[in-house]
N, C-alpha and C. Protein backbone atom coordinates (compact mmCIF):
# COMPACT_ATOMS: atom_id res chain seq x y z
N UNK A 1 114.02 70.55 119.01
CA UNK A 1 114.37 69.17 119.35
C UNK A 1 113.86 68.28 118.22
N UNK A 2 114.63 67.74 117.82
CA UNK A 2 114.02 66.66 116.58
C UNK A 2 112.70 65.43 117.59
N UNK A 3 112.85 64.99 116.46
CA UNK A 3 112.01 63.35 116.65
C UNK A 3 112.51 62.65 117.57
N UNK A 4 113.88 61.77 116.80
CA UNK A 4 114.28 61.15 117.61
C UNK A 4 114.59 61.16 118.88
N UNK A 5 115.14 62.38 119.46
CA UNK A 5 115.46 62.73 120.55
C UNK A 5 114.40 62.93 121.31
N UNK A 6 113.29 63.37 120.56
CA UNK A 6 112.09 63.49 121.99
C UNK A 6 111.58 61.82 122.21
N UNK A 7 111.71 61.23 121.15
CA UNK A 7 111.79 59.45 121.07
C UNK A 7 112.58 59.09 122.80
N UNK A 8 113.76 59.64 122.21
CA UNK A 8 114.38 58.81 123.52
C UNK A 8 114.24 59.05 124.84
N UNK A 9 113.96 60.70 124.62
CA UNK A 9 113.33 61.19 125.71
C UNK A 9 112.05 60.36 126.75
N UNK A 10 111.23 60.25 125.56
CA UNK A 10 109.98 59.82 126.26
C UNK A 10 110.51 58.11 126.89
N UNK A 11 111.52 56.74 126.22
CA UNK A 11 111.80 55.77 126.33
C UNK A 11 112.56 55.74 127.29
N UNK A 12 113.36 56.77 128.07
CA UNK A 12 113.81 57.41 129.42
C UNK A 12 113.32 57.02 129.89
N UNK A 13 112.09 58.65 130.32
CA UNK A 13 111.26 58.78 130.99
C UNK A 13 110.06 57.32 131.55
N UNK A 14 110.29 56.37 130.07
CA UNK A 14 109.64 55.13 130.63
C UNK A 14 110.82 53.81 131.67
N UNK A 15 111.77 54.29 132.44
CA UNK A 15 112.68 53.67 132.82
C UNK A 15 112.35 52.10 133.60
N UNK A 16 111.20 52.14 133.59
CA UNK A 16 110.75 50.81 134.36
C UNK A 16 110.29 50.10 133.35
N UNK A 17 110.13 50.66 131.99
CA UNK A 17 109.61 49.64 131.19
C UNK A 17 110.38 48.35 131.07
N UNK A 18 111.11 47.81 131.04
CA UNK A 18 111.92 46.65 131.50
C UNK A 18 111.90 45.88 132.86
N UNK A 19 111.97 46.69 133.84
CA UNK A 19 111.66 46.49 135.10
C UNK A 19 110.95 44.79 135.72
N UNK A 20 109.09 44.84 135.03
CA UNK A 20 109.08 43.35 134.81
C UNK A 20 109.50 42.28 134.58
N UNK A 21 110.67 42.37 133.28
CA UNK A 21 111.11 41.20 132.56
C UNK A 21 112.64 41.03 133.82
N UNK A 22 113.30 41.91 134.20
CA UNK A 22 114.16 42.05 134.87
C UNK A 22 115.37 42.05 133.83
N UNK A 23 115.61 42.91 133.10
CA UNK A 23 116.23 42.95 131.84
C UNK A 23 117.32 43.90 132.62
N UNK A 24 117.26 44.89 133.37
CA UNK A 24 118.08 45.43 133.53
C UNK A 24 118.75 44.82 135.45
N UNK A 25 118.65 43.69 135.66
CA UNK A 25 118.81 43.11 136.75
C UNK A 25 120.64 43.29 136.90
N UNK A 26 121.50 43.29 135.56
CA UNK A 26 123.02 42.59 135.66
C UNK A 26 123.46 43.70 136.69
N UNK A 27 124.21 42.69 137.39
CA UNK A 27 125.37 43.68 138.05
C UNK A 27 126.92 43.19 137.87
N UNK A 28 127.96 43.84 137.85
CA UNK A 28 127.68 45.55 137.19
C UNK A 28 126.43 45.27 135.44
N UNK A 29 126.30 46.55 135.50
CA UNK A 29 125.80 46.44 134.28
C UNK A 29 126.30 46.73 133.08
N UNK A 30 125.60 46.13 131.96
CA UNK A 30 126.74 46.60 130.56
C UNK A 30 126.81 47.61 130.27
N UNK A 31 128.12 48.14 129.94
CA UNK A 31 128.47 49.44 129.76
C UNK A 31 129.28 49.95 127.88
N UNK A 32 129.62 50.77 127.55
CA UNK A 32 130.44 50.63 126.64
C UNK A 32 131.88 50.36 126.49
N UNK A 33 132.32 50.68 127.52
CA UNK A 33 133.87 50.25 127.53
C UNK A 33 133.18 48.89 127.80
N UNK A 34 132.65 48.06 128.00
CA UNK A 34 132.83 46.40 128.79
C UNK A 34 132.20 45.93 127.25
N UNK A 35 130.85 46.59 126.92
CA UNK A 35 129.86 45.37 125.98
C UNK A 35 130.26 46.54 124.73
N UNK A 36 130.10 47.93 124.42
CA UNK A 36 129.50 48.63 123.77
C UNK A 36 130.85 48.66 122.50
N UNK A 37 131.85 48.95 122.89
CA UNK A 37 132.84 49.21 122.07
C UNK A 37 132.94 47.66 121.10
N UNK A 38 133.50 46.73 122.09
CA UNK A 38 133.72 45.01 120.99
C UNK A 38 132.26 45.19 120.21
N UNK A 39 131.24 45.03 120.51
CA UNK A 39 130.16 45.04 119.57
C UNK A 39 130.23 45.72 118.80
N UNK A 40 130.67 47.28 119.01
CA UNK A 40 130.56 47.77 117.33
C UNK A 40 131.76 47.59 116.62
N UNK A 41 132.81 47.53 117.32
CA UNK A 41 134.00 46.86 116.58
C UNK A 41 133.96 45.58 115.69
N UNK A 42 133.13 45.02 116.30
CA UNK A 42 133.01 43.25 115.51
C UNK A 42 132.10 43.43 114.83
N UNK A 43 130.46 44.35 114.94
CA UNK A 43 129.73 43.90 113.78
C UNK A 43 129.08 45.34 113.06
N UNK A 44 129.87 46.15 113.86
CA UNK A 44 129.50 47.74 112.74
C UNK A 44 130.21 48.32 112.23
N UNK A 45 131.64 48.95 112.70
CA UNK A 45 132.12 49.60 112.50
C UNK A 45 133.12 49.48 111.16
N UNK A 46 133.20 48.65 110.60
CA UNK A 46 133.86 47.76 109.50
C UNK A 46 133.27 48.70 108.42
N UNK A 47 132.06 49.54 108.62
CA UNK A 47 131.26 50.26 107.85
C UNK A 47 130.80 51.50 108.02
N UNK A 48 130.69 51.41 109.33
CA UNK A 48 130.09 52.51 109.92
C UNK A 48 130.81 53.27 111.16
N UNK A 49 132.34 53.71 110.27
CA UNK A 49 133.69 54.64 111.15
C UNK A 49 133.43 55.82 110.12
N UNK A 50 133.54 56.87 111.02
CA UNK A 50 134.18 58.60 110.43
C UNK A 50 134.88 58.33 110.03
N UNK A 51 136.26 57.02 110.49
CA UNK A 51 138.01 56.95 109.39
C UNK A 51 137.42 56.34 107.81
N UNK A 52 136.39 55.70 107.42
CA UNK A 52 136.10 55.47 106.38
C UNK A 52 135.73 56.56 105.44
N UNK A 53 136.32 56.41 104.23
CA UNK A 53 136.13 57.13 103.39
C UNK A 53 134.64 56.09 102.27
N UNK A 54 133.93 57.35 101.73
CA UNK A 54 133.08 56.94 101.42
C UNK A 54 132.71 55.38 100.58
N UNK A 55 133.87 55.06 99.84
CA UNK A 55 134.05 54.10 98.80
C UNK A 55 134.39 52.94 99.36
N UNK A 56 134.74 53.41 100.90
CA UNK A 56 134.97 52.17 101.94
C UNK A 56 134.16 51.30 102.08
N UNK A 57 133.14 52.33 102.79
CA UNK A 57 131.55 51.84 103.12
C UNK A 57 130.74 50.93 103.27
N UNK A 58 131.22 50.62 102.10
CA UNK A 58 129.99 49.20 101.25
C UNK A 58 128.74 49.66 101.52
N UNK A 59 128.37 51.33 101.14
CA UNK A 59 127.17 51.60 101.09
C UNK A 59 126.59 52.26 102.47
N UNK A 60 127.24 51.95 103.24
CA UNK A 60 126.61 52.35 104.37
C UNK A 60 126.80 54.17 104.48
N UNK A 61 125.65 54.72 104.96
CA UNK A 61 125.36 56.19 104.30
C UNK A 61 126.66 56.85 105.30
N UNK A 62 127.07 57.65 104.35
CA UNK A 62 128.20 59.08 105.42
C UNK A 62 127.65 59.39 106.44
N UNK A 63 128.20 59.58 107.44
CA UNK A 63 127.56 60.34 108.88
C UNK A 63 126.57 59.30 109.54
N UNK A 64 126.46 57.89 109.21
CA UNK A 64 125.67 57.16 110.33
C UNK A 64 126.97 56.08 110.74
N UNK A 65 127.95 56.69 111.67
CA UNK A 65 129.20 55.71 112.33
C UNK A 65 129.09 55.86 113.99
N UNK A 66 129.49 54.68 113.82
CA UNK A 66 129.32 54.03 115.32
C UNK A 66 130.64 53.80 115.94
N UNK A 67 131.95 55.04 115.90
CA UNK A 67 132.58 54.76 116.48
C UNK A 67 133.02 55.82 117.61
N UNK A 68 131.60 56.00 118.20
CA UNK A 68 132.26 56.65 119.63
C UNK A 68 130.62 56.28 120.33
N UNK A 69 130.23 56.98 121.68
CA UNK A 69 129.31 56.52 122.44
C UNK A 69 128.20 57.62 122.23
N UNK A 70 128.82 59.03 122.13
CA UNK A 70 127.55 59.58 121.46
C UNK A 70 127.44 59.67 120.16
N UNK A 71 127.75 58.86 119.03
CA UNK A 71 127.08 58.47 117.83
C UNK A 71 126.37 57.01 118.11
N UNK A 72 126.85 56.30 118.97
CA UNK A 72 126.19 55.28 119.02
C UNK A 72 124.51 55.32 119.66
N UNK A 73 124.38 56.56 121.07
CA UNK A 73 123.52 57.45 121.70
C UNK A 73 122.36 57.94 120.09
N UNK A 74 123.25 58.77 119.56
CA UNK A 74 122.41 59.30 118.24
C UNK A 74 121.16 58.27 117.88
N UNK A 75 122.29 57.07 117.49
CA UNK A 75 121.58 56.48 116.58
C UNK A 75 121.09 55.14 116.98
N UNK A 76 120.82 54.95 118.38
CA UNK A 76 120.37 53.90 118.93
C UNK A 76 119.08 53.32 118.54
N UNK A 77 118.10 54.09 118.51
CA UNK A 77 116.64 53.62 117.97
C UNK A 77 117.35 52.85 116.34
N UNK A 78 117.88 53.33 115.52
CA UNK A 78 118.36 53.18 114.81
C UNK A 78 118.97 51.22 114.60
N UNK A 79 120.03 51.45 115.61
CA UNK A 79 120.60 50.26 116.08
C UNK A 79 119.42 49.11 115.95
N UNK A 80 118.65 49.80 117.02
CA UNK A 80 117.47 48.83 117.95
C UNK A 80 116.64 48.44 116.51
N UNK A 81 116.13 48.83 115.68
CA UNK A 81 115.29 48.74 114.71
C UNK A 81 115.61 48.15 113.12
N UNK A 82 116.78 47.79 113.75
CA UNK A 82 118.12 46.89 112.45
C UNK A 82 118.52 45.39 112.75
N UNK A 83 118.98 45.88 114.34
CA UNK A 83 119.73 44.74 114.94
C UNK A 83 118.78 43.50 115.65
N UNK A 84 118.21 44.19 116.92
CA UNK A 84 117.27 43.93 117.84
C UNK A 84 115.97 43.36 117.35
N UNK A 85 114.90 43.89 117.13
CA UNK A 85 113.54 44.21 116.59
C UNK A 85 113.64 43.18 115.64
N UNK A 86 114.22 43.64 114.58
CA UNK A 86 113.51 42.03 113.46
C UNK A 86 113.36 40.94 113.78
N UNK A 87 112.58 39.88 113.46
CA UNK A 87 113.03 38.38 113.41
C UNK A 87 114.33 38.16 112.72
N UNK A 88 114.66 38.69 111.30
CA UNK A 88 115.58 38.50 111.02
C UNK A 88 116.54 39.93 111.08
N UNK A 89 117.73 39.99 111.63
CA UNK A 89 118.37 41.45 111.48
C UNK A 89 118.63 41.60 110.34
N UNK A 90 118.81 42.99 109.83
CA UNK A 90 119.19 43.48 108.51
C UNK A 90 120.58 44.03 109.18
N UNK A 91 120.83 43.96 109.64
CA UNK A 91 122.42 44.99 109.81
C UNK A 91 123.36 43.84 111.47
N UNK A 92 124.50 43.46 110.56
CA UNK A 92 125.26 43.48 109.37
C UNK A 92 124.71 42.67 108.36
N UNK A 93 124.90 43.36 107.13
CA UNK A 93 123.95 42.41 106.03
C UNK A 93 124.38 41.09 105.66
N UNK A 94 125.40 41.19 105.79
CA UNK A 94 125.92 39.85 105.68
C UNK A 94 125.58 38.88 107.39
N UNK A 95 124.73 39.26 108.03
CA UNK A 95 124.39 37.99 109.34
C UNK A 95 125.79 38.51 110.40
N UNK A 96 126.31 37.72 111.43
CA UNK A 96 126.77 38.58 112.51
C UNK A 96 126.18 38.02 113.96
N UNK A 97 125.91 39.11 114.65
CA UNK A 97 125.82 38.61 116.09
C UNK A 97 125.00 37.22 116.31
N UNK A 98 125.33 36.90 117.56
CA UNK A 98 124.85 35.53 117.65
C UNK A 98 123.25 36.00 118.74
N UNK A 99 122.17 35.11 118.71
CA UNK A 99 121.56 35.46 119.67
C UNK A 99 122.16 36.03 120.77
N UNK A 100 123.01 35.45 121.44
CA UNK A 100 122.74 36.06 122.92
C UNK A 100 123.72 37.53 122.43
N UNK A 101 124.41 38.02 121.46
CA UNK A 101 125.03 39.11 121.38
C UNK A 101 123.74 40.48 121.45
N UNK A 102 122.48 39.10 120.33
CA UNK A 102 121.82 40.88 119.99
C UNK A 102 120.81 40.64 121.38
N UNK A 103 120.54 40.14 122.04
CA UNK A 103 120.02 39.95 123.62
C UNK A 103 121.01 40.45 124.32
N UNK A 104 121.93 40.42 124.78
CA UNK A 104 122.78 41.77 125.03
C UNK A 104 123.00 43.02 124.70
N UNK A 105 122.89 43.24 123.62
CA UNK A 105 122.41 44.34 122.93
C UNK A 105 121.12 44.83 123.67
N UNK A 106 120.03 44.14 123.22
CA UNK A 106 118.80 44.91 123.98
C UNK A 106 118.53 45.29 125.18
N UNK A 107 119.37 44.81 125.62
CA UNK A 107 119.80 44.92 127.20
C UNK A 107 121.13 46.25 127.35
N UNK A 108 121.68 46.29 126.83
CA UNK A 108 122.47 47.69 126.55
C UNK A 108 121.85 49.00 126.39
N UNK A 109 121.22 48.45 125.33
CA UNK A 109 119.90 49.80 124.83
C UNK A 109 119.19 50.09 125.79
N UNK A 110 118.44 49.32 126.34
CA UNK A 110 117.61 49.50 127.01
C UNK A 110 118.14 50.17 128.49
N UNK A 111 118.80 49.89 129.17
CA UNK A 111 119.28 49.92 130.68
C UNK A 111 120.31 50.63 130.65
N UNK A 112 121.29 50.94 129.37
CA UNK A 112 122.53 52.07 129.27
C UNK A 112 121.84 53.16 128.43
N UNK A 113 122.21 52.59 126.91
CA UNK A 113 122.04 53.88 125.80
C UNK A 113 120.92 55.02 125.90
N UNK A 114 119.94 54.30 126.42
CA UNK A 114 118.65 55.05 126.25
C UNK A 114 117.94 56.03 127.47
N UNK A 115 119.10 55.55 128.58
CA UNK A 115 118.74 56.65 129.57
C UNK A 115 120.19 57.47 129.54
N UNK A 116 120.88 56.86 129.47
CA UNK A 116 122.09 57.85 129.11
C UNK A 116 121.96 59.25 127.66
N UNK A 117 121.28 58.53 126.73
CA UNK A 117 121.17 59.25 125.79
C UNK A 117 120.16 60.69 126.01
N UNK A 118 119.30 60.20 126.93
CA UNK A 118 118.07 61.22 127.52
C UNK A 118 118.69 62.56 128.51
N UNK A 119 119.63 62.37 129.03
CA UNK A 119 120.75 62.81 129.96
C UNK A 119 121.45 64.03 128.77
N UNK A 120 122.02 63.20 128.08
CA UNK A 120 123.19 63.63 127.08
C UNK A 120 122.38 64.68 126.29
N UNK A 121 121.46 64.53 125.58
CA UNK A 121 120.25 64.72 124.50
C UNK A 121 119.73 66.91 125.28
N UNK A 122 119.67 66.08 126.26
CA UNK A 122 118.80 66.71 127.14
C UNK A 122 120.12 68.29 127.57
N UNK A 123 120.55 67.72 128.24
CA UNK A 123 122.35 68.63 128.45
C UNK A 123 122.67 69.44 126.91
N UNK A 124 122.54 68.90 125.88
CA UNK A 124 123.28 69.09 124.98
C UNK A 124 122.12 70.44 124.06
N UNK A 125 120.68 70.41 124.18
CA UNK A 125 119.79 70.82 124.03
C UNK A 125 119.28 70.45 122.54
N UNK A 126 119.73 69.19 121.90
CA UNK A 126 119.01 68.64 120.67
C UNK A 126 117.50 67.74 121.21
């Protein structure tokens, strides 16, 4: 099992960590067909698709694309530590989501990707 995956594992296993703030309160809640897909359509995937050929890119490395739900699963800490986490985001480099997009976002991660990914991760035996 790599890193990351025992990462998400353990951020699972912490499923109430949100719980306090009431972060994962929405009903329904965000999902990828509703929040997950337009978001990476509008501020990743322009870069970060398998249909891109390398020279496409604008740099962005081969094999880190965000156009399905388990690459997005993969590379969520990823996401979270670009998008989310900074004061200022680094990804998209050129600026992009608006507050409440990447506050939706953390709220995705948190309450979808990251227990779903523990599920998936887990099933899949990486």
């Amino acid at each position: 099992m790599n890193l990351g995956v025992a990462a998400l594992l353990m951020l699972a296993g912490c499923g109430d960590r949100d719980a306090d703030t009431g972060l994962c309160d929405r009903t329904p809640p965000l999902t990828y067909e509703g929040f997950g897909v337009g978001f990476m359509d509008k501020h990743c995937t322009a870069c970060h698709s398998s249909l891109l050929r390398e020279e496409q890119r604008n740099d962005a490395p081969v094999g880190i694309d965000m156009d399905s739900y388990v690459e997005v699963m993969r590379f969520a800490e990823r996401i979270e530590a670009r998008v989310v986490t900074p004061e200022v985001p680094t990804m998209p480099p050129g600026g992009g989501p608006t507050a409440e997009e990447i506050a939706q976002l953390n709220e995705w991660l948190a309450c979808k990707v990251y227990p779903d990914a523990a599920i998936w991760f887990a099933e899949e035996g990486e």
